[in-house]
C-alpha atoms as a PDB file:
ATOM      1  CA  UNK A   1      -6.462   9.000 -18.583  1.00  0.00           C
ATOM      2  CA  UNK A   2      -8.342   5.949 -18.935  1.00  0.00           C
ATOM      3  CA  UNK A   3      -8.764   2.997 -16.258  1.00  0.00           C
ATOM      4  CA  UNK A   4     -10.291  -0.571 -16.958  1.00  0.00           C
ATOM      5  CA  UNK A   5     -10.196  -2.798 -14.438  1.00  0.00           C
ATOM      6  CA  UNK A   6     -10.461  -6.769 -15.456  1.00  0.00           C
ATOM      7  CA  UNK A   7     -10.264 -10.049 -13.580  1.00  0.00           C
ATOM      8  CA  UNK A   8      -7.128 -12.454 -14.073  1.00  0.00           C
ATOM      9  CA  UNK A   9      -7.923 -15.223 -11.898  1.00  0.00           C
ATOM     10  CA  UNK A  10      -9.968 -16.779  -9.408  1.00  0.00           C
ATOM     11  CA  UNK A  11      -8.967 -18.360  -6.085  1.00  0.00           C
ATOM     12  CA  UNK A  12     -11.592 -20.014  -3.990  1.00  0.00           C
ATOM     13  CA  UNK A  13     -14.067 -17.745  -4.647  1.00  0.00           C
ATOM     14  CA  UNK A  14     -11.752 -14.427  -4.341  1.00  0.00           C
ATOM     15  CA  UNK A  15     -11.310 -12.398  -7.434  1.00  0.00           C
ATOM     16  CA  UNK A  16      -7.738 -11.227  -8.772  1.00  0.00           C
ATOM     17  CA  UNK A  17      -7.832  -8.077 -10.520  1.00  0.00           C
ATOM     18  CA  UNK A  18      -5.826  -5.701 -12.825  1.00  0.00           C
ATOM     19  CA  UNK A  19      -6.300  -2.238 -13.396  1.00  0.00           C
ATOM     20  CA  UNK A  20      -4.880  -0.954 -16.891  1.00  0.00           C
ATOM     21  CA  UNK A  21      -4.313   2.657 -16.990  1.00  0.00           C
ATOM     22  CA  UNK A  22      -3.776   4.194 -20.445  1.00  0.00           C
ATOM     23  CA  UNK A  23      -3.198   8.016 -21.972  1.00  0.00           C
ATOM     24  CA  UNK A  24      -5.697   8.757 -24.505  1.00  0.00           C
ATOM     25  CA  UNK A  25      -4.594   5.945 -26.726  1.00  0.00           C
ATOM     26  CA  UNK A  26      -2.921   2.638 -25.792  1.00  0.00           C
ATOM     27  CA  UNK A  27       0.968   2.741 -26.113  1.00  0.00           C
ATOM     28  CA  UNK A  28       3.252   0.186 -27.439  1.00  0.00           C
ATOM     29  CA  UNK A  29       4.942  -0.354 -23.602  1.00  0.00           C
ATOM     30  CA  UNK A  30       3.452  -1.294 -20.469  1.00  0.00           C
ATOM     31  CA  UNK A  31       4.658  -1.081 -17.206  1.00  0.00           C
ATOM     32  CA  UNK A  32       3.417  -4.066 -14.811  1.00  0.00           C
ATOM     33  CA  UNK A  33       3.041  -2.650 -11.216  1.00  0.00           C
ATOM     34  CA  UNK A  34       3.320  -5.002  -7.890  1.00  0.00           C
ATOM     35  CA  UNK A  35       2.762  -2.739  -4.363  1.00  0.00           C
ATOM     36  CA  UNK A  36       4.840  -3.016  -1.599  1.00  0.00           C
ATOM     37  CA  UNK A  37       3.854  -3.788   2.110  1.00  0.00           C
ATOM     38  CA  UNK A  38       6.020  -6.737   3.429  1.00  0.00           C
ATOM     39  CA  UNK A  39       4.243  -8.981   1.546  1.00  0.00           C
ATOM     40  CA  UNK A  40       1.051  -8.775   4.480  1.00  0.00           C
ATOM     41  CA  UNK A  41      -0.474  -4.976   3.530  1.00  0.00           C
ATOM     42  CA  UNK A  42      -1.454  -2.903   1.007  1.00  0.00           C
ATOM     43  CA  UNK A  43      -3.296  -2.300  -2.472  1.00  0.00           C
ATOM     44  CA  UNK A  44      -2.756  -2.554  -6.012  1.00  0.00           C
ATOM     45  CA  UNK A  45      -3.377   1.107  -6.574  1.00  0.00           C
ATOM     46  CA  UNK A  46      -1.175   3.174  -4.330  1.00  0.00           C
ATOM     47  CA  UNK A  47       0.826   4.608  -6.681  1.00  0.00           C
ATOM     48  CA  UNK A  48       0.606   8.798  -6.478  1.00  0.00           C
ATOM     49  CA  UNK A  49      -1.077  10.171  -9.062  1.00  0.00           C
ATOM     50  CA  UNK A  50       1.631  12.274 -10.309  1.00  0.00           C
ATOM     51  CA  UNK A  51       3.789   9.420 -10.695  1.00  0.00           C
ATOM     52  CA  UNK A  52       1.273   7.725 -12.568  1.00  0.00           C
ATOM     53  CA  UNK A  53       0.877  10.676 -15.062  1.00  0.00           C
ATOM     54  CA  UNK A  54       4.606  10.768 -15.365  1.00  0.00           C
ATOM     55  CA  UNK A  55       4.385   7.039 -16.830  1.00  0.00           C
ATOM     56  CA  UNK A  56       1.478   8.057 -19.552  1.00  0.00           C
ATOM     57  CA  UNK A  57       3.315  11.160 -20.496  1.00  0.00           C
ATOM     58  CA  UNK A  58       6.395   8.935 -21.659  1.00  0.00           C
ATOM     59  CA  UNK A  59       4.108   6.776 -23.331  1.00  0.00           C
ATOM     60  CA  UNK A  60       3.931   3.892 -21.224  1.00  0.00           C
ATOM     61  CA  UNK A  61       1.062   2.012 -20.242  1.00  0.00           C
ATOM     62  CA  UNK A  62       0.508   0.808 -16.532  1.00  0.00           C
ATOM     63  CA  UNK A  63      -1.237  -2.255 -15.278  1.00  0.00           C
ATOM     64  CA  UNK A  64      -1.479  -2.250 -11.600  1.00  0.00           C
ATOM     65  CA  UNK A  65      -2.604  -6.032  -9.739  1.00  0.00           C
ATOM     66  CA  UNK A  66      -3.661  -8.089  -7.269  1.00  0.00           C
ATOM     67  CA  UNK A  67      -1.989 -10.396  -5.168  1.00  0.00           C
ATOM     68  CA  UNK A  68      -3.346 -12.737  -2.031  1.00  0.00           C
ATOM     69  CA  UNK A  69      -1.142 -11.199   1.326  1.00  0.00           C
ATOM     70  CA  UNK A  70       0.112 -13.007   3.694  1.00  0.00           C
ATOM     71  CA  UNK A  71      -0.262 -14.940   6.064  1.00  0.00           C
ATOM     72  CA  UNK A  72      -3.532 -15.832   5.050  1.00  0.00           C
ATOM     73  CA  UNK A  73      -1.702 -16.768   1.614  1.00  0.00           C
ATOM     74  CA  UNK A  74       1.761 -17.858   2.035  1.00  0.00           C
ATOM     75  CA  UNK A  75       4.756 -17.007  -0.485  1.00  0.00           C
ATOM     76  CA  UNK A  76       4.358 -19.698  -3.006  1.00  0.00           C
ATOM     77  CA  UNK A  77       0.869 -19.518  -3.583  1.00  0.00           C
ATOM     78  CA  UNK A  78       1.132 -15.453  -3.377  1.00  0.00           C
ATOM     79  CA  UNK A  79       3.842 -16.104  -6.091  1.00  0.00           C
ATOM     80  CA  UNK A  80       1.844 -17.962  -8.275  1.00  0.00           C
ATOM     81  CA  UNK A  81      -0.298 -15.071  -8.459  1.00  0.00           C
ATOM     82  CA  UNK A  82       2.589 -13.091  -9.616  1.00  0.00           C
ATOM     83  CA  UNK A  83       3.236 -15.769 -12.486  1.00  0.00           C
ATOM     84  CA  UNK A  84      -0.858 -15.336 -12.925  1.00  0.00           C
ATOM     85  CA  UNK A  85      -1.099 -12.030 -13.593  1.00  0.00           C
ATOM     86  CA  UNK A  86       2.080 -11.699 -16.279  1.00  0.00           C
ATOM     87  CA  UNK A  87       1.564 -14.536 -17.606  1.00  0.00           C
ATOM     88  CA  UNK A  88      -2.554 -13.289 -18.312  1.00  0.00           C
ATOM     89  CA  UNK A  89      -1.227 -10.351 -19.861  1.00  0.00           C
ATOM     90  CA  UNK A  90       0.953 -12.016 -22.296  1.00  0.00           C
ATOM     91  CA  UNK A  91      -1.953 -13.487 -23.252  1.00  0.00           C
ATOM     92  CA  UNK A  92      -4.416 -10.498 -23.573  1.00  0.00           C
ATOM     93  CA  UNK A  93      -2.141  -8.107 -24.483  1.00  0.00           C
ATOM     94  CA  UNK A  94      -3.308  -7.042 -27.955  1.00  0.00           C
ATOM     95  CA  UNK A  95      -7.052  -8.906 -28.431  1.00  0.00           C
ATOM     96  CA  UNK A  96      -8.725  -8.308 -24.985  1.00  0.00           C
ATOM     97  CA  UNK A  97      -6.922  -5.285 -23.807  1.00  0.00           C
ATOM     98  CA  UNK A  98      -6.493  -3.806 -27.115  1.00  0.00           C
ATOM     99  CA  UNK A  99      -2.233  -2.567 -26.650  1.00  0.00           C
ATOM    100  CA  UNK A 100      -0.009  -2.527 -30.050  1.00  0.00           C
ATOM    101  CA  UNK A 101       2.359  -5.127 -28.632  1.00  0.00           C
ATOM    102  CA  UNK A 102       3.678  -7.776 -25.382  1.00  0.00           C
ATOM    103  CA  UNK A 103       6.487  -5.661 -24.490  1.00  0.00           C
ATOM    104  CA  UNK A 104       6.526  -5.275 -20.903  1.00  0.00           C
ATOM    105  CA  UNK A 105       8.527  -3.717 -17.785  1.00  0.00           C
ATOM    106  CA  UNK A 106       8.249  -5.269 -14.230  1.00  0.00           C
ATOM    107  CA  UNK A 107       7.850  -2.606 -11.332  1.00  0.00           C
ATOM    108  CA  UNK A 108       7.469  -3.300  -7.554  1.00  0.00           C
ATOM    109  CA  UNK A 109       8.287  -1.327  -4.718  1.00  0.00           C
ATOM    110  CA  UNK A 110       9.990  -3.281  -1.256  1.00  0.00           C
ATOM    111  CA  UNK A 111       8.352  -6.598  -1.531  1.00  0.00           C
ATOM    112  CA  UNK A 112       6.932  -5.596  -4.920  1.00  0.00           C
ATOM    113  CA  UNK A 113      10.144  -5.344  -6.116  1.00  0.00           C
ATOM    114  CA  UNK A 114      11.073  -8.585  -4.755  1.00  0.00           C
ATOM    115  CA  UNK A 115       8.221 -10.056  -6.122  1.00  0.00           C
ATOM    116  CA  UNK A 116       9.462  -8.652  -9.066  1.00  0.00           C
ATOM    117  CA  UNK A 117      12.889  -9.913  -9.242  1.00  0.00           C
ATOM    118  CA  UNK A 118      11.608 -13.351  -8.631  1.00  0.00           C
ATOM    119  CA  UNK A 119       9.729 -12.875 -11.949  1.00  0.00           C
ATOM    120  CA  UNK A 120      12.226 -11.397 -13.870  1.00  0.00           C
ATOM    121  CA  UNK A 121      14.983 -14.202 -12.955  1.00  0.00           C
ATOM    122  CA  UNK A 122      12.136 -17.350 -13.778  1.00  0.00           C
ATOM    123  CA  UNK A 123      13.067 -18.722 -17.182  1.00  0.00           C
ATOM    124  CA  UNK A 124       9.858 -19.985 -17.687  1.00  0.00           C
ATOM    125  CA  UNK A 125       8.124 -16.985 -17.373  1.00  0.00           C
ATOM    126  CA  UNK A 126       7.788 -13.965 -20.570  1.00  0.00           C
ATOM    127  CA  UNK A 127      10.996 -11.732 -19.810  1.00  0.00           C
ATOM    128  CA  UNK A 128      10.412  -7.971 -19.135  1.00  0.00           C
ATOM    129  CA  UNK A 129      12.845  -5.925 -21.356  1.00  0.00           C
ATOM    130  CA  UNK A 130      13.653  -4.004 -17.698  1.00  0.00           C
ATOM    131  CA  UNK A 131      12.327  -4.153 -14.005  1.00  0.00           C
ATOM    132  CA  UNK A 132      12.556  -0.733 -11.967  1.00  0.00           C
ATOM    133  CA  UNK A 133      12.804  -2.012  -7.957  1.00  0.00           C
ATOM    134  CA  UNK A 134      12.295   0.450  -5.647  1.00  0.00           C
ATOM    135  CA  UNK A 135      14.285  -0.572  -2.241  1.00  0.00           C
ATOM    136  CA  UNK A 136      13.801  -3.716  -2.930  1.00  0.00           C
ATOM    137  CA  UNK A 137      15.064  -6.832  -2.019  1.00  0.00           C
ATOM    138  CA  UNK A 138      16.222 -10.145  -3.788  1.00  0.00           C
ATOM    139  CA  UNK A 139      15.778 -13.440  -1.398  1.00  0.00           C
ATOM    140  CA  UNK A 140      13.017 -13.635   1.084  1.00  0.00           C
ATOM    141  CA  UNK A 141      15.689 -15.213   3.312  1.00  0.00           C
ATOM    142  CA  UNK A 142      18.056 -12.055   3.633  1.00  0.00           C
ATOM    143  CA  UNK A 143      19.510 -11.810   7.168  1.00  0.00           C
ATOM    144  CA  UNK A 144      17.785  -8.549   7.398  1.00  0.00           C
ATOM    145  CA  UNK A 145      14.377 -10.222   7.573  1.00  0.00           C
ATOM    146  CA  UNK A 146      15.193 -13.140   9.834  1.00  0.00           C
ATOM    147  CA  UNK A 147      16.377 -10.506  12.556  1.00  0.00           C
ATOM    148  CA  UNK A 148      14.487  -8.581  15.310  1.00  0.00           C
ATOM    149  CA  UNK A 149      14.983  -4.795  13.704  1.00  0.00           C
ATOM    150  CA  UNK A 150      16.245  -1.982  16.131  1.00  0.00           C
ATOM    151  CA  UNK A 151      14.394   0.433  14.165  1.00  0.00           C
ATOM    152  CA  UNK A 152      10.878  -1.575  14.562  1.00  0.00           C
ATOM    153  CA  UNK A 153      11.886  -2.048  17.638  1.00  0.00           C
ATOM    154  CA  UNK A 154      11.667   2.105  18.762  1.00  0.00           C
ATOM    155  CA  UNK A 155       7.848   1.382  18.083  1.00  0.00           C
ATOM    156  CA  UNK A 156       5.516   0.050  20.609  1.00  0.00           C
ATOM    157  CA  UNK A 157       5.973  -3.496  20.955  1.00  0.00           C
ATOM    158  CA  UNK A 158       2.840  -5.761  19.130  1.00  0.00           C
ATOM    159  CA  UNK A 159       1.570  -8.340  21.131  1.00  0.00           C
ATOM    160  CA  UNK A 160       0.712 -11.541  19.973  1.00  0.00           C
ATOM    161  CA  UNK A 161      -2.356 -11.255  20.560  1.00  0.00           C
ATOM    162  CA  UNK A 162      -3.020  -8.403  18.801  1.00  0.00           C
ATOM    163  CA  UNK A 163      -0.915  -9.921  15.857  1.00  0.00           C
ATOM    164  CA  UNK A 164      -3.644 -13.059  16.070  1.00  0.00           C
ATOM    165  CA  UNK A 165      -6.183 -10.483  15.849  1.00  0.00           C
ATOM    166  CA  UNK A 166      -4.849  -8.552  12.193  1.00  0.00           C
ATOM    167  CA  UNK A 167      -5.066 -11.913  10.963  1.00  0.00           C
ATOM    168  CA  UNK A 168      -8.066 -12.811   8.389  1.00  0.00           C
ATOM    169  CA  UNK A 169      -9.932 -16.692   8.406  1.00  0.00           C
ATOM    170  CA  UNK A 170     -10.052 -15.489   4.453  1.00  0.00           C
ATOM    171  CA  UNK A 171      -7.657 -14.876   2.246  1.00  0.00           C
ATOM    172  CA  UNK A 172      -7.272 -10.469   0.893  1.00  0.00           C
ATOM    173  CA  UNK A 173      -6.244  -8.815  -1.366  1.00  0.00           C
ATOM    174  CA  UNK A 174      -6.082  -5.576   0.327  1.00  0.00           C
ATOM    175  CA  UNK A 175      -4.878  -4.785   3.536  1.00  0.00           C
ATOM    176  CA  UNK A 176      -5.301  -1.116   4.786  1.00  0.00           C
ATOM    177  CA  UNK A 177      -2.181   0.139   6.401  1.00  0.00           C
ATOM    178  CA  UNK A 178      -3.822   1.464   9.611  1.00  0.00           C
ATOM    179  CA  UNK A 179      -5.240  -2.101  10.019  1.00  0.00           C
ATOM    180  CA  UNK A 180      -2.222  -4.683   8.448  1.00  0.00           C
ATOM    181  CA  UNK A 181       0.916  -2.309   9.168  1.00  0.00           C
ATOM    182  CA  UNK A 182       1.354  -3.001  13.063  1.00  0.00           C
ATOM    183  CA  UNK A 183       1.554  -7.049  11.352  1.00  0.00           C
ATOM    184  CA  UNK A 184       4.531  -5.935   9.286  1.00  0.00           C
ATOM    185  CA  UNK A 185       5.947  -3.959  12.498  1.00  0.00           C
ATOM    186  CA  UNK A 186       5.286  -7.434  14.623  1.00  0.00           C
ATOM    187  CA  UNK A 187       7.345  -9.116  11.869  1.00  0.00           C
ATOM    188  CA  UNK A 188      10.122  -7.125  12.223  1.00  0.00           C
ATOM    189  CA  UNK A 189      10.505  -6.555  16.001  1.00  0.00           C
ATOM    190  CA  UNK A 190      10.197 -10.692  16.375  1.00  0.00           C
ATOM    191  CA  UNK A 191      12.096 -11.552  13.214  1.00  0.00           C
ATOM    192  CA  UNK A 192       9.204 -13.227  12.193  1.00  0.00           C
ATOM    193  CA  UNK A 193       8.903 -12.694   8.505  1.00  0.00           C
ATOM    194  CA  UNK A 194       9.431 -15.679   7.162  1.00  0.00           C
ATOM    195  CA  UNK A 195       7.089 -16.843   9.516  1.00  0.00           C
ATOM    196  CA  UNK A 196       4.322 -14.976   8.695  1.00  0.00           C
ATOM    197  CA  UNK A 197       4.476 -15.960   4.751  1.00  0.00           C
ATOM    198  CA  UNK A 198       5.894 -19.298   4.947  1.00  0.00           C
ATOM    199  CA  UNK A 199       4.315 -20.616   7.643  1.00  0.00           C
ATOM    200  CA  UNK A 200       5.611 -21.975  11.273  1.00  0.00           C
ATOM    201  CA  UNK A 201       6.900 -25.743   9.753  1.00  0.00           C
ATOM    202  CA  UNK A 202       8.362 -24.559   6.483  1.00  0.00           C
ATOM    203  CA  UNK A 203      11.180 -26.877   4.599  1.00  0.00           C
ATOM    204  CA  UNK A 204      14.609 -25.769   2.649  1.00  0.00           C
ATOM    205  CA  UNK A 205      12.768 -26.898  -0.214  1.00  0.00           C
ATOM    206  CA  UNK A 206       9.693 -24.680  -0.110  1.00  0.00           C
ATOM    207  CA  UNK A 207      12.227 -21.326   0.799  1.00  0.00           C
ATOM    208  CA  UNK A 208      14.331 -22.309  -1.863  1.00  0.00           C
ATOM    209  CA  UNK A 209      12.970 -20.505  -4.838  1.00  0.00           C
ATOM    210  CA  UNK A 210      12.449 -17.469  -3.461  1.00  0.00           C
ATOM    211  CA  UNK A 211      15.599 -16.619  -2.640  1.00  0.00           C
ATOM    212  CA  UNK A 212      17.701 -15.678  -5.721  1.00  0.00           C
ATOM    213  CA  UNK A 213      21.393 -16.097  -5.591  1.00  0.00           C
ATOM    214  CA  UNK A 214      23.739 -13.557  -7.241  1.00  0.00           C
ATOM    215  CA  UNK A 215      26.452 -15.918  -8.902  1.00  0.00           C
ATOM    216  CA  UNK A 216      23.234 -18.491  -9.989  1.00  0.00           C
ATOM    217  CA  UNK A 217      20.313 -16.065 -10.460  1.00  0.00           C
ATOM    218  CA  UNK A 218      21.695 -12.947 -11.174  1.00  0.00           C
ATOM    219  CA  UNK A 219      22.558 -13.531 -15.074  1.00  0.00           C
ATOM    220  CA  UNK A 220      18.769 -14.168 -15.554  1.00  0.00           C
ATOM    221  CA  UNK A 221      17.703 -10.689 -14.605  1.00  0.00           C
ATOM    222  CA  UNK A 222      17.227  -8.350 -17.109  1.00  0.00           C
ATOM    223  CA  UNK A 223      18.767  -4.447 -16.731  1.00  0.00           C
ATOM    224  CA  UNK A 224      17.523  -2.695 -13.375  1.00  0.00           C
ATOM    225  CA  UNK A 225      16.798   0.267 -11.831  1.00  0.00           C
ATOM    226  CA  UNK A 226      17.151   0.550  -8.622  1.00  0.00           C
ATOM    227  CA  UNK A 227      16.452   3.148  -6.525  1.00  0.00           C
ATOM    228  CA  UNK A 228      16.910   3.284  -2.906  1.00  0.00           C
ATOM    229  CA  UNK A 229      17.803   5.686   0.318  1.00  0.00           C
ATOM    230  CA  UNK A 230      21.111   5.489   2.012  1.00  0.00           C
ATOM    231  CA  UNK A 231      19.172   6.023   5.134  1.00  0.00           C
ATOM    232  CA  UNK A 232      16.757   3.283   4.616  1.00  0.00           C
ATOM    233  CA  UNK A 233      16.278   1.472   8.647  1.00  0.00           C
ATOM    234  CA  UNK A 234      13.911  -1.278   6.571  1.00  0.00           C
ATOM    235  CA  UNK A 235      15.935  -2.827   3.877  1.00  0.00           C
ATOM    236  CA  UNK A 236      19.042  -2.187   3.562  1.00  0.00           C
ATOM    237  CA  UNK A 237      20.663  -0.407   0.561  1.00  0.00           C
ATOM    238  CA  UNK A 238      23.479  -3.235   0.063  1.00  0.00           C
ATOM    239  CA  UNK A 239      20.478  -4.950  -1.394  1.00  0.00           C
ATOM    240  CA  UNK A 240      20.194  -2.851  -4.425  1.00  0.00           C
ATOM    241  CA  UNK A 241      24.130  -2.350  -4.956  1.00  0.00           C
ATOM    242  CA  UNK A 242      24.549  -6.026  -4.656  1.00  0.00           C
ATOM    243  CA  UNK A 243      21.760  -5.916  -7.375  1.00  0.00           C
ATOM    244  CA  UNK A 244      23.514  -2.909  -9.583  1.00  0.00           C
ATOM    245  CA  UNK A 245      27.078  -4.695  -9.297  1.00  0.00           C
ATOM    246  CA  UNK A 246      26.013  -8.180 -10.004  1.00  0.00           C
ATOM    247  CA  UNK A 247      23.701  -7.349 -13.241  1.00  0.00           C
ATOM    248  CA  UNK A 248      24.715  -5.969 -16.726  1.00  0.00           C
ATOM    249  CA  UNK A 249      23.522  -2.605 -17.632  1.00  0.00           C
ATOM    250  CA  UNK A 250      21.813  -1.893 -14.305  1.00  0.00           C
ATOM    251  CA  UNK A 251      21.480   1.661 -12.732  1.00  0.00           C
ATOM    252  CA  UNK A 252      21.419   2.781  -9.389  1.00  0.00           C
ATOM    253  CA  UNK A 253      19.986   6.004  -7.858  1.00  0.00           C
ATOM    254  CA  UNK A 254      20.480   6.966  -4.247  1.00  0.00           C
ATOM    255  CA  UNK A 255      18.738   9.651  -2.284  1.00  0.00           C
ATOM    256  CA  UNK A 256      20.097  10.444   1.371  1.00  0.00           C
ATOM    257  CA  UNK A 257      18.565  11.043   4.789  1.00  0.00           C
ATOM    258  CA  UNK A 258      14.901   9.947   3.853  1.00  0.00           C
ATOM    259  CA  UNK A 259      12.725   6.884   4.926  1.00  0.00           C
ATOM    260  CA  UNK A 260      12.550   3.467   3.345  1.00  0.00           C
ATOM    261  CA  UNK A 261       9.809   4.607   1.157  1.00  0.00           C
ATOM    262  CA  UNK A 262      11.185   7.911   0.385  1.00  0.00           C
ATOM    263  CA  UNK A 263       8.615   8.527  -2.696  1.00  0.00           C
ATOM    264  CA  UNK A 264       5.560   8.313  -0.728  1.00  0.00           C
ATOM    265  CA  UNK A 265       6.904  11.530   1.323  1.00  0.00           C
ATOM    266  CA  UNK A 266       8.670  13.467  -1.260  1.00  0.00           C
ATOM    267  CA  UNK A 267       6.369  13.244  -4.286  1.00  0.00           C
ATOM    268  CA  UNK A 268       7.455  16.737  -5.998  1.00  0.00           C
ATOM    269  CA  UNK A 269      10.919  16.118  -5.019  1.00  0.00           C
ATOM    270  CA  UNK A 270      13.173  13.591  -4.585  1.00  0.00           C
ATOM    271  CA  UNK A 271      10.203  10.975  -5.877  1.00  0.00           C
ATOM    272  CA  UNK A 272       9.672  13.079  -8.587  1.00  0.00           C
ATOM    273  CA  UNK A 273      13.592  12.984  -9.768  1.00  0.00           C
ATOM    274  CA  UNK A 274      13.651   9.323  -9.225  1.00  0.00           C
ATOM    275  CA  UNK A 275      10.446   8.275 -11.318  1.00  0.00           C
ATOM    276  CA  UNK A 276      12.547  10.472 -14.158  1.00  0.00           C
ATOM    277  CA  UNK A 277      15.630   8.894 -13.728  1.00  0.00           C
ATOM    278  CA  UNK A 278      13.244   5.273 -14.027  1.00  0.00           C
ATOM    279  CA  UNK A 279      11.220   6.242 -17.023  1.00  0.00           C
ATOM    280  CA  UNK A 280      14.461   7.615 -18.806  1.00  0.00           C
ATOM    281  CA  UNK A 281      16.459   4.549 -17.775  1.00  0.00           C
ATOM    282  CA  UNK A 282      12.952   2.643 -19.577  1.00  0.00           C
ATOM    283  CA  UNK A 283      13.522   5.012 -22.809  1.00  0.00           C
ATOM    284  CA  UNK A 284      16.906   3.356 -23.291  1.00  0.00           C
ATOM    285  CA  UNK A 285      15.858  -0.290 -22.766  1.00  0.00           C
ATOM    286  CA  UNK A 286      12.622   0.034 -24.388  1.00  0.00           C
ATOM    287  CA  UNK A 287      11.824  -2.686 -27.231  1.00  0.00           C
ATOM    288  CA  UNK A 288      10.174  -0.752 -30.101  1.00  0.00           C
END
């Protein structure tokens, strides 16, 4: 296994980065990785390690990056990282970082996924030949989000004071979960997503594009896999099987009684099975 890590943009002064992780030579698919955490935690590189080698022993290439979190960054600006960092790649692909082809896969988990679909549904963006989303979601104004969560809501109750004090003067990259997680929990007790990435004063206009809609947006998306627990107390599962019914050639795995993030607990089990059933649906979308 091989890692290279290179720099795809700069924004006032912070350094975007993407990690490309190869086998022992450079395959002629990559999979383009964006983390989950609500969109205001986490890193680029949380993927399990087994999962990772499951990727590089189908021959696929990963590229893992950065994107600014919110609220420091809000959504438009995080999503023009997004655009950033695929649209670098397209670009580098074969001269700087030295892979056969373009071909490309999109890959996010929760809001990665999200931030995923938004990609995958832009025409003016390279399309991905497939996107894996892994209990995702498809409009950052789902009624889910706007909505104080019962779930959250079993967990001590985050101040706003303490929310104030998670909050950077700088814009990150990273945000550790023992640090940036009781933000995402503050989020959902309050139902104050979309104002933690949009900002208090935030127009129709400015929400507008992130939220696709199935009978306009839907036909844009390439096949999916989606992969999600029936049990999930974050997002709800209708989101993927309003994905899987409303897309062409999309495939939808379901595991039962486990968390939102099921993978992260079950790596040689359940998370195993479902990064197979993902790389397999890959083999039969793959461009070659």
């Amino acid at each position: 296994m091989k890692r290279n890590t290179f720099t795809f943009a700069e924004k006032n002064g912070l350094s975007l980065e993407a990690e490309l992780i190869i086998g022992d030579r450079p395959h002629s698919q990559t999979v383009i990785y964006f983390h989950g955490g609500g969109l205001l935690y986490g890193k680029k590189d949380d993927l399990d390690p087994a999962y990772i080698q499951q990727f590089l022993d189908a021959d696929y290439n990963l590229l893992l990056v950065d994107y600014r979190l919110a609220p420091e960054t809000k959504l438009p600006e995080i999503y023009e990282d997004v655009e950033d960092a695929i649209l670098w790649f397209y670009q580098v692909a074969e001269n700087t970082l030295g892979l056969p082809n373009r071909h490309f896969a999109l890959f996010g988990r929760s809001s990665g996924a999200f931030l995923s679909l938004l990609a995958a549904a832009d025409p003016t963006l390279p399309k991905p030949f497939a996107v894996l989303s892994f209990y995702g979601y498809y409009s950052a104004s789902a009624p889910f989000l706007l909505e104080e969560n019962a779930y959250f809501n079993t967990f001590p109750q985050i101040s706003d004071t303490l929310k104030d004090a998670m909050i950077h003067k700088t814009p990150l990259v990273f945000g550790p979960v023992d640090s940036r997680y009781p933000l995402y929990v503050y989020a959902r007790q309050k139902g104050a997503f979309q104002e933690l990435v949009f900002g208090k004063k935030v127009d129709h206009a400015t929400k507008a594009p992130f939220d696709l809609i199935p009978e306009r947006d839907f036909h844009f998306l390439p096949p999916l896999f989606l992969a999600h627990s029936l049990s999930d107390q974050d997002v709800p599962v209708t989101e993927s099987m309003t994905l899987e019914k409303g897309t062409l050639g999309s495939e939808l795995h379901c595991v039962n009684g486990l968390p939102h993030d099921f993978d992260t607990q079950t790596v040689e089990a359940e998370g195993k099975l479902a990064y197979e059933k993902a790389i397999s649906f890959l083999n039969k979308k793959r461009l070659d």
